[in-house]
Structures are given as C-alpha cells and as structure tokens.
Protein backbone atom coordinates (compact mmCIF):
# COMPACT_ATOMS: atom_id res chain seq x y z
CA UNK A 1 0.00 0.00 0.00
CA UNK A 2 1.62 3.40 -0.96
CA UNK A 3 0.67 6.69 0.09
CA UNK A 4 -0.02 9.30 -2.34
CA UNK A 5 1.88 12.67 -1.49
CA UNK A 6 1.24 15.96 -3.33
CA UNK A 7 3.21 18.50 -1.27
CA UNK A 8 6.28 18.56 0.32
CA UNK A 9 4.22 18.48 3.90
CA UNK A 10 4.17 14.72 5.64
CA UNK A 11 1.95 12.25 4.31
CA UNK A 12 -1.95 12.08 5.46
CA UNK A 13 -0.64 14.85 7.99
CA UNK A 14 1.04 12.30 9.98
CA UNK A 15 5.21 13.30 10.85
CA UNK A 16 7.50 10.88 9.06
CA UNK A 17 10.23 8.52 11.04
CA UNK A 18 13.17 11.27 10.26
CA UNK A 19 10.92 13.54 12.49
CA UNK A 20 10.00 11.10 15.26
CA UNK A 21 14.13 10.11 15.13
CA UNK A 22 14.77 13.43 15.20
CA UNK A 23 12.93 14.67 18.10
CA UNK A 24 14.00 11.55 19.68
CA UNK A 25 17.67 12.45 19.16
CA UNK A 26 17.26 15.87 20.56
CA UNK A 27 15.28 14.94 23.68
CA UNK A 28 18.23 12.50 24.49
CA UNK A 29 21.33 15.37 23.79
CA UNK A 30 18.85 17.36 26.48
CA UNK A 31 19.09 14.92 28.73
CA UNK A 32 22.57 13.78 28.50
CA UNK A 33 23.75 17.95 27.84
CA UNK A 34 21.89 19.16 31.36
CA UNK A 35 21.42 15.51 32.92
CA UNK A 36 24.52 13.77 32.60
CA UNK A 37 24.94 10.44 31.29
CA UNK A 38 22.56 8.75 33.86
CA UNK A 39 19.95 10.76 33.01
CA UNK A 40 20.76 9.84 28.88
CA UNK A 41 20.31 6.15 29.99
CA UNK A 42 16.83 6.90 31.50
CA UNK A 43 15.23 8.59 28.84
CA UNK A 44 16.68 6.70 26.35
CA UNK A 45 15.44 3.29 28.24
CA UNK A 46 12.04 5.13 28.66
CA UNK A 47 12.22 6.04 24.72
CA UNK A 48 12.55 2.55 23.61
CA UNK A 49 9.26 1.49 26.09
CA UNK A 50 7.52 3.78 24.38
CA UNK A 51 8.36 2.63 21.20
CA UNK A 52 7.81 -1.11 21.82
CA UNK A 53 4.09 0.04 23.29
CA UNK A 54 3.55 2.35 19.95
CA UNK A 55 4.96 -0.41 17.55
CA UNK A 56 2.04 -3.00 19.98
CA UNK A 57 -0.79 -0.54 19.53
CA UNK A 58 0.39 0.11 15.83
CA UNK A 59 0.19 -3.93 14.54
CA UNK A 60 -2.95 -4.35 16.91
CA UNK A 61 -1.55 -6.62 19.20
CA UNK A 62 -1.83 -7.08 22.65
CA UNK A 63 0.76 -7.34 25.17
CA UNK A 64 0.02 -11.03 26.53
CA UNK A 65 -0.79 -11.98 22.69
CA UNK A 66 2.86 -10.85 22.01
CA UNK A 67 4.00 -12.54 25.24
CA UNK A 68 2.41 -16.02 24.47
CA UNK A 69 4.05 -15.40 20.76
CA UNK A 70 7.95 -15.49 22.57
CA UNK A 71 7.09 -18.47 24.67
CA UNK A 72 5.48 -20.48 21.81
CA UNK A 73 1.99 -20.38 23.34
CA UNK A 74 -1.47 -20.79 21.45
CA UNK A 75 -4.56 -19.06 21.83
C-alpha cells in the first residue's frame, strides 16, 4: 500500500520517522547535555518502552498476545 503525497508536507498529515528520530535524538542530547549520562540512559530506556508500546498498539496486538508469541503459546 503506498501513500499518495502531493506537497512537500508529511503524508496524510502524519510526521514521518526522520521527524519522530529526530525529536527523539534531541530529547536524548537534552538529557545527557543538562542531565549527565545517567539521566541519557533513562530517557533513552524510557524512549525505547515507548516505542515497543507504539509499535504493539500500531500492529494491533496485545501485550500477553505478544507474550504467548515469545514463549510459543497458542490461543
């Protein structure tokens, strides 16, 4: 499925992944630049939770659905 793009905006008005990566990458230099490096470790721990929750909510799936899935468990 492609999207169809006509100006030089985002597609369907949603930010692309150089955006999201970008923000990302500045919200980390924030927090390593006034937090130290502890602080770089926390956000960028929290930053990949919130990614594996999006990239859940994003295929549909549930967390014990993907759970089962690792173990090798049918519903």
């Amino acid at each position: 499925m492609t999207r169809r793009v006509d100006g030089p905006g985002p597609a369907d008005g949603v930010p692309g992944r150089g955006v999201i990566g970008a923000a990302a990458g500045m919200a980390l230099g924030f927090a390593g630049w006034f937090g130290g490096f502890g602080a770089f470790l926390v956000v960028a721990a929290l930053g990949a939770l919130g990614w594996f929750a999006g990239h859940l909510v994003d295929r549909g799936t549930g967390l014990r659905v993907f759970l089962d899935s690792l173990v090798g468990r049918r519903p």
